[in-house]
N, C-alpha and C. Protein backbone atom coordinates (compact mmCIF):
# COMPACT_ATOMS: atom_id res chain seq x y z
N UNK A 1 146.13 -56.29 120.93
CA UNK A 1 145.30 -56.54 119.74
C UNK A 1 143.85 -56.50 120.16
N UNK A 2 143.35 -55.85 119.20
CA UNK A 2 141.69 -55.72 119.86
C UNK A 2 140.72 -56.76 119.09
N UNK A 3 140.00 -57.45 120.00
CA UNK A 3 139.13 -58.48 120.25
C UNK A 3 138.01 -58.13 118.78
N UNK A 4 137.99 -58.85 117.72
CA UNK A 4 137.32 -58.95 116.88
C UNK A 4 135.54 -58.47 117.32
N UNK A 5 134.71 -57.83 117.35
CA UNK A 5 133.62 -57.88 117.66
C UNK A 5 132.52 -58.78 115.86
N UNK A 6 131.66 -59.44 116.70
CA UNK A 6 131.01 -60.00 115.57
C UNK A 6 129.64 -58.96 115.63
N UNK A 7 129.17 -59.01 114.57
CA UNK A 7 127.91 -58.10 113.91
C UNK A 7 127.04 -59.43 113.88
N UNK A 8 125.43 -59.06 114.24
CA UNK A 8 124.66 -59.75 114.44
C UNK A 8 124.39 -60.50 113.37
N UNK A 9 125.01 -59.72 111.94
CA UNK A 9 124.98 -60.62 110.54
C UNK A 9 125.89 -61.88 110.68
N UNK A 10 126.54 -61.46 111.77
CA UNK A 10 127.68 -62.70 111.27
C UNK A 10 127.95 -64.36 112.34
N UNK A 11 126.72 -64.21 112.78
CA UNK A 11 125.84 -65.07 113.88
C UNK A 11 126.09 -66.49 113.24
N UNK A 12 126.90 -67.57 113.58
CA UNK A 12 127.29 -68.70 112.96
C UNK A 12 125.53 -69.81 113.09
N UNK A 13 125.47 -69.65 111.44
CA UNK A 13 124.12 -70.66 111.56
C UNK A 13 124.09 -72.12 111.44
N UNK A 14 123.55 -72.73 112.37
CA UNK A 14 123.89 -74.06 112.76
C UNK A 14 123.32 -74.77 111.71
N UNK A 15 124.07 -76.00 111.49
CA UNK A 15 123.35 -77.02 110.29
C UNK A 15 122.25 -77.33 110.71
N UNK A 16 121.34 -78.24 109.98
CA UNK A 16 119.68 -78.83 110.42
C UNK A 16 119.86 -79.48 111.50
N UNK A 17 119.26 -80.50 112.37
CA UNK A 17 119.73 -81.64 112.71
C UNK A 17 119.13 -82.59 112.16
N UNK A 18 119.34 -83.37 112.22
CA UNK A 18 119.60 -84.92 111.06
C UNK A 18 118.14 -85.72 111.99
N UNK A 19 117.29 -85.60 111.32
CA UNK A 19 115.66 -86.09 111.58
C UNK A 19 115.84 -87.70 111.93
N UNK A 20 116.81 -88.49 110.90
CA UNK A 20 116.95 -89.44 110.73
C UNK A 20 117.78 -90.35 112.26
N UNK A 21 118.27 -89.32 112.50
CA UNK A 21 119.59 -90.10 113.85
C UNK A 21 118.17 -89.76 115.14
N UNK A 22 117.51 -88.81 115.09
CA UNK A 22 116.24 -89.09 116.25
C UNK A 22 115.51 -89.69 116.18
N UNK A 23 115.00 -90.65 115.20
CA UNK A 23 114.06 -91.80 114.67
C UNK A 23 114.04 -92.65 115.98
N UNK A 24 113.08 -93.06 116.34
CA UNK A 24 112.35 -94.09 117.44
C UNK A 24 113.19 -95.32 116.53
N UNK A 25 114.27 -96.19 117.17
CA UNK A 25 114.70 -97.30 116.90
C UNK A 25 113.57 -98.08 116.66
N UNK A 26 112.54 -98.31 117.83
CA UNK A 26 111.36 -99.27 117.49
C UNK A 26 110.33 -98.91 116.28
N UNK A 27 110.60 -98.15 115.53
CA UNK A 27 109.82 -97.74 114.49
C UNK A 27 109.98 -98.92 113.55
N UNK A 28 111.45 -99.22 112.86
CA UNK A 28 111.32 -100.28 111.96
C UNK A 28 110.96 -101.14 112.63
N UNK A 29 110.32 -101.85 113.46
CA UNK A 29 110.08 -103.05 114.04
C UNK A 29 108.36 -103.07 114.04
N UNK A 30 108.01 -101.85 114.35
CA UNK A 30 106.70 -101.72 113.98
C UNK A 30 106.18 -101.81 112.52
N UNK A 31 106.65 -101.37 112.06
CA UNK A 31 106.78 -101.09 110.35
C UNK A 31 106.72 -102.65 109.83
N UNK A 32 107.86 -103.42 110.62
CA UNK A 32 107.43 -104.84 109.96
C UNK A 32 106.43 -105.84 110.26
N UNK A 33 106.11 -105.57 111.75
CA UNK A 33 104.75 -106.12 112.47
C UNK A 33 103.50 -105.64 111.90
N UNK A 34 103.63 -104.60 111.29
CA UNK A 34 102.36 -104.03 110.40
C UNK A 34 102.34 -104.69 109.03
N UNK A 35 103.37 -104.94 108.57
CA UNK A 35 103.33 -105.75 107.48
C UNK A 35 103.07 -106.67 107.29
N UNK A 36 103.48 -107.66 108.83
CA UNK A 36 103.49 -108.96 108.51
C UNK A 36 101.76 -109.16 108.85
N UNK A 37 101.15 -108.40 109.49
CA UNK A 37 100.02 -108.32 110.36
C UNK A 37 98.92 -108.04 109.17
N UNK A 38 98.72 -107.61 108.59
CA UNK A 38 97.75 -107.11 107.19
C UNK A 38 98.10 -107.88 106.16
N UNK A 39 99.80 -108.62 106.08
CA UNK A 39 99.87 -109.21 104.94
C UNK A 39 99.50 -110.78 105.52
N UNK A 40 99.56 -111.01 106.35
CA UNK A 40 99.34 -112.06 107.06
C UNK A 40 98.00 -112.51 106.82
N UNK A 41 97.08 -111.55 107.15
CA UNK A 41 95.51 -112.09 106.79
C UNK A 41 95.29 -112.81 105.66
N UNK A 42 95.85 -112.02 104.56
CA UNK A 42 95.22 -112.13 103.16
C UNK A 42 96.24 -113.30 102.86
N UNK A 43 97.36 -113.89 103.30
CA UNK A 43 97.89 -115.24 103.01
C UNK A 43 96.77 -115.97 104.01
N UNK A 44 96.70 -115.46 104.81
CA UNK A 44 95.56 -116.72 105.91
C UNK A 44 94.17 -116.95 104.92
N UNK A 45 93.59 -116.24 104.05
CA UNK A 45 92.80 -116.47 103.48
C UNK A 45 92.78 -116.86 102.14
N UNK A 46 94.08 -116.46 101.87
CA UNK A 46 94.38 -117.62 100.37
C UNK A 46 94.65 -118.72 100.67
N UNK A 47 95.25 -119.80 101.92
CA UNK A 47 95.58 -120.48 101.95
C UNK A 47 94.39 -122.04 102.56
N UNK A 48 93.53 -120.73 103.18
CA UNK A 48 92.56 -121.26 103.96
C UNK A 48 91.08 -121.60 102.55
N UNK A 49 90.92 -121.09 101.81
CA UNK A 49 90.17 -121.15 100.33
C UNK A 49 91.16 -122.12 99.22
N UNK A 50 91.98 -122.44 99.22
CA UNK A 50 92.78 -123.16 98.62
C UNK A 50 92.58 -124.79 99.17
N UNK A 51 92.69 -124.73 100.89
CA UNK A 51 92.64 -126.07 101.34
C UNK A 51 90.78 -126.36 101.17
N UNK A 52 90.04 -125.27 101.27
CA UNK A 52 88.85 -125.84 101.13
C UNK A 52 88.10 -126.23 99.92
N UNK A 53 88.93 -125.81 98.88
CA UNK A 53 88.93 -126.59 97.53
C UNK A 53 89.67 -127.70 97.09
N UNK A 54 90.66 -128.00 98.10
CA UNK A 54 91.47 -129.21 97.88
C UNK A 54 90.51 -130.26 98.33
N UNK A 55 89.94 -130.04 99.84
CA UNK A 55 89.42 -130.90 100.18
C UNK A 55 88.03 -131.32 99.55
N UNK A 56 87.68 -130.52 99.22
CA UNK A 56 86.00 -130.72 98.66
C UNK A 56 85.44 -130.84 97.36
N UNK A 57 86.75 -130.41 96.46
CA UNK A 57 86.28 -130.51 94.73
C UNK A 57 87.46 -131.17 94.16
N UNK A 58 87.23 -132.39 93.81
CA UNK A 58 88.10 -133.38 92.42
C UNK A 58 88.90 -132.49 91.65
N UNK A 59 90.00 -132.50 91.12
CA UNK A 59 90.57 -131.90 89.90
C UNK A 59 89.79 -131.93 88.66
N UNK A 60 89.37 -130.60 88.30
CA UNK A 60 88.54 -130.25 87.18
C UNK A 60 86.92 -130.15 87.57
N UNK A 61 87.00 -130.11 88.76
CA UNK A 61 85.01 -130.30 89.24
C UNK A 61 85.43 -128.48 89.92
N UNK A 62 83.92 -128.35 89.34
CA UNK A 62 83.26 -126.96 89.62
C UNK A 62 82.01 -126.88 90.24
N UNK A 63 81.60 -125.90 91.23
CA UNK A 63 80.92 -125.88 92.39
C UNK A 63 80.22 -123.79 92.62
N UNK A 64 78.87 -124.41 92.68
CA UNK A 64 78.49 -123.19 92.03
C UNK A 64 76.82 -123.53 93.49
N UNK A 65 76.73 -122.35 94.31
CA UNK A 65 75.33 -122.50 95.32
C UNK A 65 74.18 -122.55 94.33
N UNK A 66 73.30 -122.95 95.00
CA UNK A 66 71.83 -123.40 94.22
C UNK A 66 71.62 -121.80 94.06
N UNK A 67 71.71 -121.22 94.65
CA UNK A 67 70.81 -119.45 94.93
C UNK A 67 71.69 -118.75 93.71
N UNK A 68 72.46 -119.10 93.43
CA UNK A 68 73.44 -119.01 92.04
C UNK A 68 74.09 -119.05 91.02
N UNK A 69 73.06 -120.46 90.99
CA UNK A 69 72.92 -120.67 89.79
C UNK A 69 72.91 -120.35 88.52
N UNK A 70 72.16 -119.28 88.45
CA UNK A 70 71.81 -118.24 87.24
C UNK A 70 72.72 -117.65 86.98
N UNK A 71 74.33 -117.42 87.75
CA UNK A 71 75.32 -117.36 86.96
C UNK A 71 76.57 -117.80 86.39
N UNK A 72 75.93 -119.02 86.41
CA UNK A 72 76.57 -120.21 85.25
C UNK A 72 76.58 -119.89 84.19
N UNK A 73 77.66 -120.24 83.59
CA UNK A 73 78.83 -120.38 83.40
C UNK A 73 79.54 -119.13 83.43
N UNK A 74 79.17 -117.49 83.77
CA UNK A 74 79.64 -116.59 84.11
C UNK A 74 80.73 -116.75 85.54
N UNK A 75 79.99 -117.29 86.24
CA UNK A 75 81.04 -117.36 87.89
C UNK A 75 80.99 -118.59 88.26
N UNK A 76 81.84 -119.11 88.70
CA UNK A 76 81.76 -120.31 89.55
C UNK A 76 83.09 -121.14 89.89
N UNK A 77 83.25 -121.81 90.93
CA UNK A 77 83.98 -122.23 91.70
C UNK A 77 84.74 -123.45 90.68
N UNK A 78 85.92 -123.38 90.69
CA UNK A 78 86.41 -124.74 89.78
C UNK A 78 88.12 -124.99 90.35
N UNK A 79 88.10 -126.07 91.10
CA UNK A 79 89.55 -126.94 91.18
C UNK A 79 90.11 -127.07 89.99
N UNK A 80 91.49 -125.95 89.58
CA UNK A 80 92.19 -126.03 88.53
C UNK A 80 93.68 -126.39 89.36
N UNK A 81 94.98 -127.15 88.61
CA UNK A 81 96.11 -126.97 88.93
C UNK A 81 96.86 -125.96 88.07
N UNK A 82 97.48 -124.92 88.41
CA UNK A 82 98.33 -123.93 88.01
C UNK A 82 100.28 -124.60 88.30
N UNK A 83 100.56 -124.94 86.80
CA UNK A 83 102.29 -125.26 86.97
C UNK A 83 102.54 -123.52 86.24
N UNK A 84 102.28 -122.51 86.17
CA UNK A 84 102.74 -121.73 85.34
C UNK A 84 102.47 -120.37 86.07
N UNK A 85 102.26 -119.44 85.21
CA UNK A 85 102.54 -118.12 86.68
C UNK A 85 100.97 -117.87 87.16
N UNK A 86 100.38 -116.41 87.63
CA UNK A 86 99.68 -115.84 87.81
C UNK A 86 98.37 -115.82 86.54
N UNK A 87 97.56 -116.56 87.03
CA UNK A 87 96.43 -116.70 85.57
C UNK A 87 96.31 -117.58 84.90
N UNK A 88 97.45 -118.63 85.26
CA UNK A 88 97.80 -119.65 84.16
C UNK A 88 98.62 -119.58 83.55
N UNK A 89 99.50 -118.52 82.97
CA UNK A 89 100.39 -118.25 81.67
C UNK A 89 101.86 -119.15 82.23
N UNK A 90 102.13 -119.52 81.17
CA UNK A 90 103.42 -120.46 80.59
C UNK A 90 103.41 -121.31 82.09
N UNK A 91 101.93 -122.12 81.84
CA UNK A 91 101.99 -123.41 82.50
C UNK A 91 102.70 -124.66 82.07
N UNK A 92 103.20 -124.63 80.78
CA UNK A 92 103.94 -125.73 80.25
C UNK A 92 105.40 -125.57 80.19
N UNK A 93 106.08 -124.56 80.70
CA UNK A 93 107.55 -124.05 80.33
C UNK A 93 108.04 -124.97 81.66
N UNK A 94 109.31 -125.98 81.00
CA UNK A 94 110.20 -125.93 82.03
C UNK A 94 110.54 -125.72 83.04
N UNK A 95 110.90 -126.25 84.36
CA UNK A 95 111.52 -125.84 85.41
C UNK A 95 110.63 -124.33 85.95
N UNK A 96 109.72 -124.03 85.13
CA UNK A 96 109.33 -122.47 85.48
C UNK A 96 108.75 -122.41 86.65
N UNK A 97 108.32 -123.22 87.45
CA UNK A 97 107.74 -123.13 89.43
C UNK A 97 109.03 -123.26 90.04
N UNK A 98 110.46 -123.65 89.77
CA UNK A 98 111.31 -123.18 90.72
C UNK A 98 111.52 -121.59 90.50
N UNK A 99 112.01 -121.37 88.93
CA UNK A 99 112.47 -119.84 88.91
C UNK A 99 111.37 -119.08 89.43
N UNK A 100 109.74 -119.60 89.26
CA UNK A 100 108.98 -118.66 89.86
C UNK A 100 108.97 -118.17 91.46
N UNK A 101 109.06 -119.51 92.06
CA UNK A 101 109.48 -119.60 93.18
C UNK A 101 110.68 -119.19 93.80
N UNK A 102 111.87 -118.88 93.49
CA UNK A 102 113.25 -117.85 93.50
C UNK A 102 112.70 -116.37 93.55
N UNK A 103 111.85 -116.14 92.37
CA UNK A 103 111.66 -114.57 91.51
C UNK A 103 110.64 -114.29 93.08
N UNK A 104 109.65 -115.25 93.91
CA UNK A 104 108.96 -115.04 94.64
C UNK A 104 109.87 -114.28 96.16
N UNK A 105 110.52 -115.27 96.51
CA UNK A 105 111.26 -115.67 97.54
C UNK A 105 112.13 -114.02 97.63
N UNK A 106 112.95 -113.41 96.27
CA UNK A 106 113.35 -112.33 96.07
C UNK A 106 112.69 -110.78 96.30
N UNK A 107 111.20 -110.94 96.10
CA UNK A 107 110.97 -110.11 96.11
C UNK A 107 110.01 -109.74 97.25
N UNK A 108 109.64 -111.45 98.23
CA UNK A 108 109.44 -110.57 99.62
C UNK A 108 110.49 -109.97 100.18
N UNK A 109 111.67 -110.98 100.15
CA UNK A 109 112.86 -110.03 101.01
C UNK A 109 113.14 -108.78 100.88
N UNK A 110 112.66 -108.34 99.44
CA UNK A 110 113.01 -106.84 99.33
C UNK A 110 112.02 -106.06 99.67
N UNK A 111 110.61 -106.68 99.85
CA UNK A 111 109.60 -106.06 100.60
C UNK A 111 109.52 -105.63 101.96
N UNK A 112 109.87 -106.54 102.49
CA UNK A 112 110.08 -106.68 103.73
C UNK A 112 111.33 -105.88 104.52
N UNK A 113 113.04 -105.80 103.50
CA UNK A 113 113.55 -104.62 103.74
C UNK A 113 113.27 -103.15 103.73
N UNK A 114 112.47 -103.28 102.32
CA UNK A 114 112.20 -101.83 102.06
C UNK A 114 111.03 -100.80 102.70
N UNK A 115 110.05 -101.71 103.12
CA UNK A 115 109.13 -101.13 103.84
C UNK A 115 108.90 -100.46 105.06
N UNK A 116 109.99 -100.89 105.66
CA UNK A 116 110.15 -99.55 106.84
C UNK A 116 111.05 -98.26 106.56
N UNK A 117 111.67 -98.61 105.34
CA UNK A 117 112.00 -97.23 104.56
C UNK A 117 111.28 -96.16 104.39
N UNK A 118 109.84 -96.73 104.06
CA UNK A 118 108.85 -95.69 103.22
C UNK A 118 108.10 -95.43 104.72
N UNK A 119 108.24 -93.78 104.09
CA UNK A 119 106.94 -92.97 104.90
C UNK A 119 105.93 -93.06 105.00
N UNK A 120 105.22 -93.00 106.20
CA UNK A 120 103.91 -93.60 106.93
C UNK A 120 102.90 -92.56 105.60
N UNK A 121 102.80 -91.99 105.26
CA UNK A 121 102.12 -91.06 104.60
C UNK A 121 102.07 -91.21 102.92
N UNK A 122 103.05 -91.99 103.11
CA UNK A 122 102.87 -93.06 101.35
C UNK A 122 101.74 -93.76 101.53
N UNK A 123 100.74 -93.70 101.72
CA UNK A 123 99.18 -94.94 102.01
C UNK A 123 99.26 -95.73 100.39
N UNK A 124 99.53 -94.90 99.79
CA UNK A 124 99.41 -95.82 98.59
C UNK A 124 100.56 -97.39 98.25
N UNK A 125 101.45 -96.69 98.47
CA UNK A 125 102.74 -97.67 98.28
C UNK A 125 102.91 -98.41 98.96
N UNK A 126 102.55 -97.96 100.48
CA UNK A 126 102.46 -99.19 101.82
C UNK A 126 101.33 -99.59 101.68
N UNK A 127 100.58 -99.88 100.79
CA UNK A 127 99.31 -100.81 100.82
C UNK A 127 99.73 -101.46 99.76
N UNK A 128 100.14 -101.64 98.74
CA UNK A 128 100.68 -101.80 97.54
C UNK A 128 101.51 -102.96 97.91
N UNK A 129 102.49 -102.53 98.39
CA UNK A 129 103.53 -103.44 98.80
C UNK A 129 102.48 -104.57 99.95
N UNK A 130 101.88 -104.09 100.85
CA UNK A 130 101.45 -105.18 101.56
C UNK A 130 100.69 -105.94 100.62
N UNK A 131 100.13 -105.90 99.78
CA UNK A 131 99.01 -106.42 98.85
C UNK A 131 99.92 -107.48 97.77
N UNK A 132 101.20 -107.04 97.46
CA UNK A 132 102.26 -107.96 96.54
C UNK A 132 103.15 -108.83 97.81
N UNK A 133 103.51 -108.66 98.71
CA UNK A 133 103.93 -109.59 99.54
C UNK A 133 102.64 -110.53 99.64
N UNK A 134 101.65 -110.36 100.35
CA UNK A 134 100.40 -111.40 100.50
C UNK A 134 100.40 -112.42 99.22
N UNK A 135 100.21 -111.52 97.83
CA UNK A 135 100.47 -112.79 96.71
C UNK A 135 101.21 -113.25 96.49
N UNK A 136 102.47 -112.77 96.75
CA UNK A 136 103.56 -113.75 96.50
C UNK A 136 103.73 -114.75 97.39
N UNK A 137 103.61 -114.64 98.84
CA UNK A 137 103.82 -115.76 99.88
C UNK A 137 102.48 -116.89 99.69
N UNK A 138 101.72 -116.06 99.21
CA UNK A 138 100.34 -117.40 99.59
C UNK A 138 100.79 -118.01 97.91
N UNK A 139 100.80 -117.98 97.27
CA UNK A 139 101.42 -118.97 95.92
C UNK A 139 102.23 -119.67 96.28
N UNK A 140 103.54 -118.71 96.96
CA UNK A 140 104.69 -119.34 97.42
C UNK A 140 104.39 -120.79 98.20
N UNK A 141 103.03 -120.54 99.21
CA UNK A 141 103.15 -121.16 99.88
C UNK A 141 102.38 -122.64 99.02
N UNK A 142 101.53 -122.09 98.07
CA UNK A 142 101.09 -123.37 97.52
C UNK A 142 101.85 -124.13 96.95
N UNK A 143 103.00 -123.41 95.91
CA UNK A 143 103.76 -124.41 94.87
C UNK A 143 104.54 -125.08 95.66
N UNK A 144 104.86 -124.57 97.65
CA UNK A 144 106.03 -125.87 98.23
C UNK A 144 105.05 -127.13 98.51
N UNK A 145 103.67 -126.45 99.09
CA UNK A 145 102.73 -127.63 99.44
C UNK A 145 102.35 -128.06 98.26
N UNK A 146 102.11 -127.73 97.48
CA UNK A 146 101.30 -128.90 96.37
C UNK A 146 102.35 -129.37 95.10
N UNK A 147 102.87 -128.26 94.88
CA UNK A 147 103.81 -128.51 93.93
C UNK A 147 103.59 -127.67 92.72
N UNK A 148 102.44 -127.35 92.52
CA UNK A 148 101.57 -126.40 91.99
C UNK A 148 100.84 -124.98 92.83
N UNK A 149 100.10 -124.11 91.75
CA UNK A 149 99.25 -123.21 92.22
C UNK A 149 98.01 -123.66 92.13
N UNK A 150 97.07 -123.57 93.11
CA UNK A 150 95.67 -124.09 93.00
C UNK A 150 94.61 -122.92 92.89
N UNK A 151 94.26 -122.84 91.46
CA UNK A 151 93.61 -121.75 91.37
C UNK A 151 92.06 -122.15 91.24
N UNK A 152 91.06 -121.70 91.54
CA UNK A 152 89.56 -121.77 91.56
C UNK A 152 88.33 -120.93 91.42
N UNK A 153 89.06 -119.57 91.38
CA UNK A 153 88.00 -118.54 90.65
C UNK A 153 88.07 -118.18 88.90
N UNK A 154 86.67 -119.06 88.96
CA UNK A 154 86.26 -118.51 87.46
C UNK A 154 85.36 -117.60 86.97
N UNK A 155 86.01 -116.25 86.77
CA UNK A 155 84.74 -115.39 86.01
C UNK A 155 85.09 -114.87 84.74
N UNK A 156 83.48 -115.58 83.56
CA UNK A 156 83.69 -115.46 82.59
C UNK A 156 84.53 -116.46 82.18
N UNK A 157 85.32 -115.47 80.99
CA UNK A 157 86.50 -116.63 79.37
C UNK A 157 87.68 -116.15 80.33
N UNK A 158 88.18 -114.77 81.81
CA UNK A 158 89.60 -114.88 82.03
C UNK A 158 89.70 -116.22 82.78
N UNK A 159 91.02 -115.73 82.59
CA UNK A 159 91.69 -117.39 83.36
C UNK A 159 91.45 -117.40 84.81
N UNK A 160 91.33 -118.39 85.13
CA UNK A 160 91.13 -119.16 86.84
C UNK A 160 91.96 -118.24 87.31
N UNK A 161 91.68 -117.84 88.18
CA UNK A 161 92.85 -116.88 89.43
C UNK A 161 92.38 -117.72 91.00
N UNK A 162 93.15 -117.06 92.32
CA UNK A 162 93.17 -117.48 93.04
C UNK A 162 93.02 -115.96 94.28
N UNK A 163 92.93 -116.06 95.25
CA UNK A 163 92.84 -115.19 96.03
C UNK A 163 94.70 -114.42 96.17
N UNK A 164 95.38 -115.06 96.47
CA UNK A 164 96.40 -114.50 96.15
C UNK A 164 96.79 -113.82 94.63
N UNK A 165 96.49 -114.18 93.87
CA UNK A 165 96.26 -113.86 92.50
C UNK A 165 95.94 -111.97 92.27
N UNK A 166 94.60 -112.50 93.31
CA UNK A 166 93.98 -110.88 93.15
C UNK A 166 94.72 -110.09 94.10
N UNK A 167 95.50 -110.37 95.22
CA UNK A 167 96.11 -109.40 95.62
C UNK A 167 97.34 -108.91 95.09
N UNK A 168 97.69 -109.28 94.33
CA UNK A 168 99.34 -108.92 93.01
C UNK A 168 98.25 -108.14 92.52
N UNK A 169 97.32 -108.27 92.09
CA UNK A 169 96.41 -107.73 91.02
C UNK A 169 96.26 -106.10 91.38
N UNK A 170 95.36 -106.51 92.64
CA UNK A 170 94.77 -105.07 93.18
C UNK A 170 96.31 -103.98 93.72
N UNK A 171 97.00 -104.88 94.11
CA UNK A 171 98.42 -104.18 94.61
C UNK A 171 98.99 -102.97 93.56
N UNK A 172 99.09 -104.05 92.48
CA UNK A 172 99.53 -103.32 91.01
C UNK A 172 98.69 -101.81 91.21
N UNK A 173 97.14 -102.19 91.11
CA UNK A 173 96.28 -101.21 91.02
C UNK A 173 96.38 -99.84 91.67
N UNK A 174 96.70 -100.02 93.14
CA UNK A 174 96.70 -99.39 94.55
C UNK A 174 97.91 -98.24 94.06
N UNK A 175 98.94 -99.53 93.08
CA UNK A 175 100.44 -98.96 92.98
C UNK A 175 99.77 -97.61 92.22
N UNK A 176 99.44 -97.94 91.04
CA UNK A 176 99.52 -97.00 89.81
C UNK A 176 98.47 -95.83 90.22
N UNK A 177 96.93 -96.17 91.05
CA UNK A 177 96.42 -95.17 91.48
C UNK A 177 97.21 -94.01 91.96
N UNK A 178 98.19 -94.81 93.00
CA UNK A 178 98.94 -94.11 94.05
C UNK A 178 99.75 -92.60 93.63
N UNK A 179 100.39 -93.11 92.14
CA UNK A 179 101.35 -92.77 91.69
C UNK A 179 100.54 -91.62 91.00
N UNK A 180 99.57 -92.19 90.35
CA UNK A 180 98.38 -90.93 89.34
C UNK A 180 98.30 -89.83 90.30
N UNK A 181 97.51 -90.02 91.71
CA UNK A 181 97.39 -89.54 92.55
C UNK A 181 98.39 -88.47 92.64
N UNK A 182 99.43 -88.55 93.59
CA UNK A 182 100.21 -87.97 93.92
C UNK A 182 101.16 -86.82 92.93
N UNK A 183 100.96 -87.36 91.47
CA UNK A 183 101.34 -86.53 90.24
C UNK A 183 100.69 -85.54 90.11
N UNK A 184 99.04 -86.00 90.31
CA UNK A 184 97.89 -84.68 90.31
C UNK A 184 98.16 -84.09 91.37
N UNK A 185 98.27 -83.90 92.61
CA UNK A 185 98.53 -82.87 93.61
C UNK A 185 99.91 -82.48 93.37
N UNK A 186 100.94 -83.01 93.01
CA UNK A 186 101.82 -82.19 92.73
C UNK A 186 101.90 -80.77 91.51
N UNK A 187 101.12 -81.04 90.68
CA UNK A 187 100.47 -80.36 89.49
C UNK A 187 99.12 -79.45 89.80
N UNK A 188 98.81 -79.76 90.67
CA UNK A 188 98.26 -78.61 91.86
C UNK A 188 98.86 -77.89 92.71
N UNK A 189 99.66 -78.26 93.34
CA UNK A 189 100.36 -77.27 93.96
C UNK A 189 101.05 -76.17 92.81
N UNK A 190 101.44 -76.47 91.94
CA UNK A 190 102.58 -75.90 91.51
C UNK A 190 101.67 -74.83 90.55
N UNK A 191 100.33 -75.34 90.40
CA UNK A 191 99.79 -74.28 89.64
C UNK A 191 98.92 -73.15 90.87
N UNK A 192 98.82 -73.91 91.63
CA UNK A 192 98.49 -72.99 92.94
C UNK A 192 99.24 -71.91 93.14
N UNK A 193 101.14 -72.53 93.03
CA UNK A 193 101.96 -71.30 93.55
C UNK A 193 101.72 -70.69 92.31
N UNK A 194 101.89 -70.99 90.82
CA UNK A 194 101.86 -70.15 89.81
C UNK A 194 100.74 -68.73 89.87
N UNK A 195 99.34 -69.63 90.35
CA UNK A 195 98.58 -68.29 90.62
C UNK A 195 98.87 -67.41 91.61
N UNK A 196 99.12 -67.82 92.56
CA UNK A 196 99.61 -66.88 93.87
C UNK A 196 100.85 -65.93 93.51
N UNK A 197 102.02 -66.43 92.43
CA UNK A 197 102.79 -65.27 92.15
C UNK A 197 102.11 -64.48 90.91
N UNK A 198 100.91 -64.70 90.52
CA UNK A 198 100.73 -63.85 89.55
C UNK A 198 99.77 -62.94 90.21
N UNK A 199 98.89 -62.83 91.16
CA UNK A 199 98.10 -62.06 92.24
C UNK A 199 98.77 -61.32 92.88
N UNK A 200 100.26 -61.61 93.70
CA UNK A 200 100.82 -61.00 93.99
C UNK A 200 101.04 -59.55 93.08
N UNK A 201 101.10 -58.59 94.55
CA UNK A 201 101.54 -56.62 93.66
C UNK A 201 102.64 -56.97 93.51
């Protein structure tokens, strides 16, 4: 019987290899040291502005520099207690600082899983996420210590916020830029290739 010869067409093409099984094991470990490391600050500084309003302004006293006067009642420093979420809202509801505190507790863990998931090249989403872990833990961390949220920035008629406050805030922001972003270059490319097959002979 004669020996099959193969034709160079018929050259067995090997699958991809799997990007994922060569991954640096120490990658997720970095991934979470970066997290905890950037999100870490911004709880060190909500928590650290929180105790220096505990210690230094009465409940309901506001604190404003002489050199700054002039923007009274626009800005200024005020010891508020927060029983209710982000801003103040449904400070009077029930039991609502444990469930807030659960809804908190839930959604670092899933931060904290999910973030060595995402690609280094997401800048938007991995800042995002570091920016909503930071607010959630530094609240977190107020309502076990105080029992409450201690909020003290007042600008203007919005409600008192807190430094953790603004990082849920800006996170949100970072998020939705991110997302705008990345929609517009995709909607560039695609009209890029559109022109390039219409140039084409």
């Amino acid at each position: 019987m004669m020996n099959q010869i193969k034709s160079p067409n018929d050259t067995e093409i090997n699958p991809p290899a799997d990007t994922h099984a060569s991954k640096n094991p120490s990658e997720p470990f970095k991934d979470i040291l970066f997290l905890f490391l950037f999100s870490g600050i911004i709880i060190g500084l909500d928590v650290w502005t929180k105790e220096v309003v505990e210690t230094n302004l009465s409940l309901g006293q506001w604190w404003l520099p002489e050199s700054l006067s002039n923007l009274q009642p626009y800005f200024r420093i005020v010891h508020l207690q927060n029983k209710g979420t982000a801003f103040g809202m449904f400070r009077d509801q029930n039991q609502i600082n444990l469930v807030i505190s659960a809804i908190a507790v839930l959604a670092s863990l899933f931060i904290i899983y999910i973030f060595p998931k995402i690609e280094k090249n997401e800048r938007a989403l991995r800042a995002a996420l570091i920016l909503q872990l930071a607010g959630a833990v530094g609240n977190l961390i107020s309502r076990i210590r105080y029992g409450y949220v201690l909020d003290f920035i007042s600008v203007g008629n919005f409600p008192v916020f807190n430094v953790a406050d603004s990082s849920i805030t800006i996170g949100l922001v970072v998020l939705l830029f991110g997302m705008f972003w990345q929609e517009h270059k995709e909607r560039k490319q695609v009209r890029s290739a559109e022109t390039s097959e219409d140039d084409s002979p």
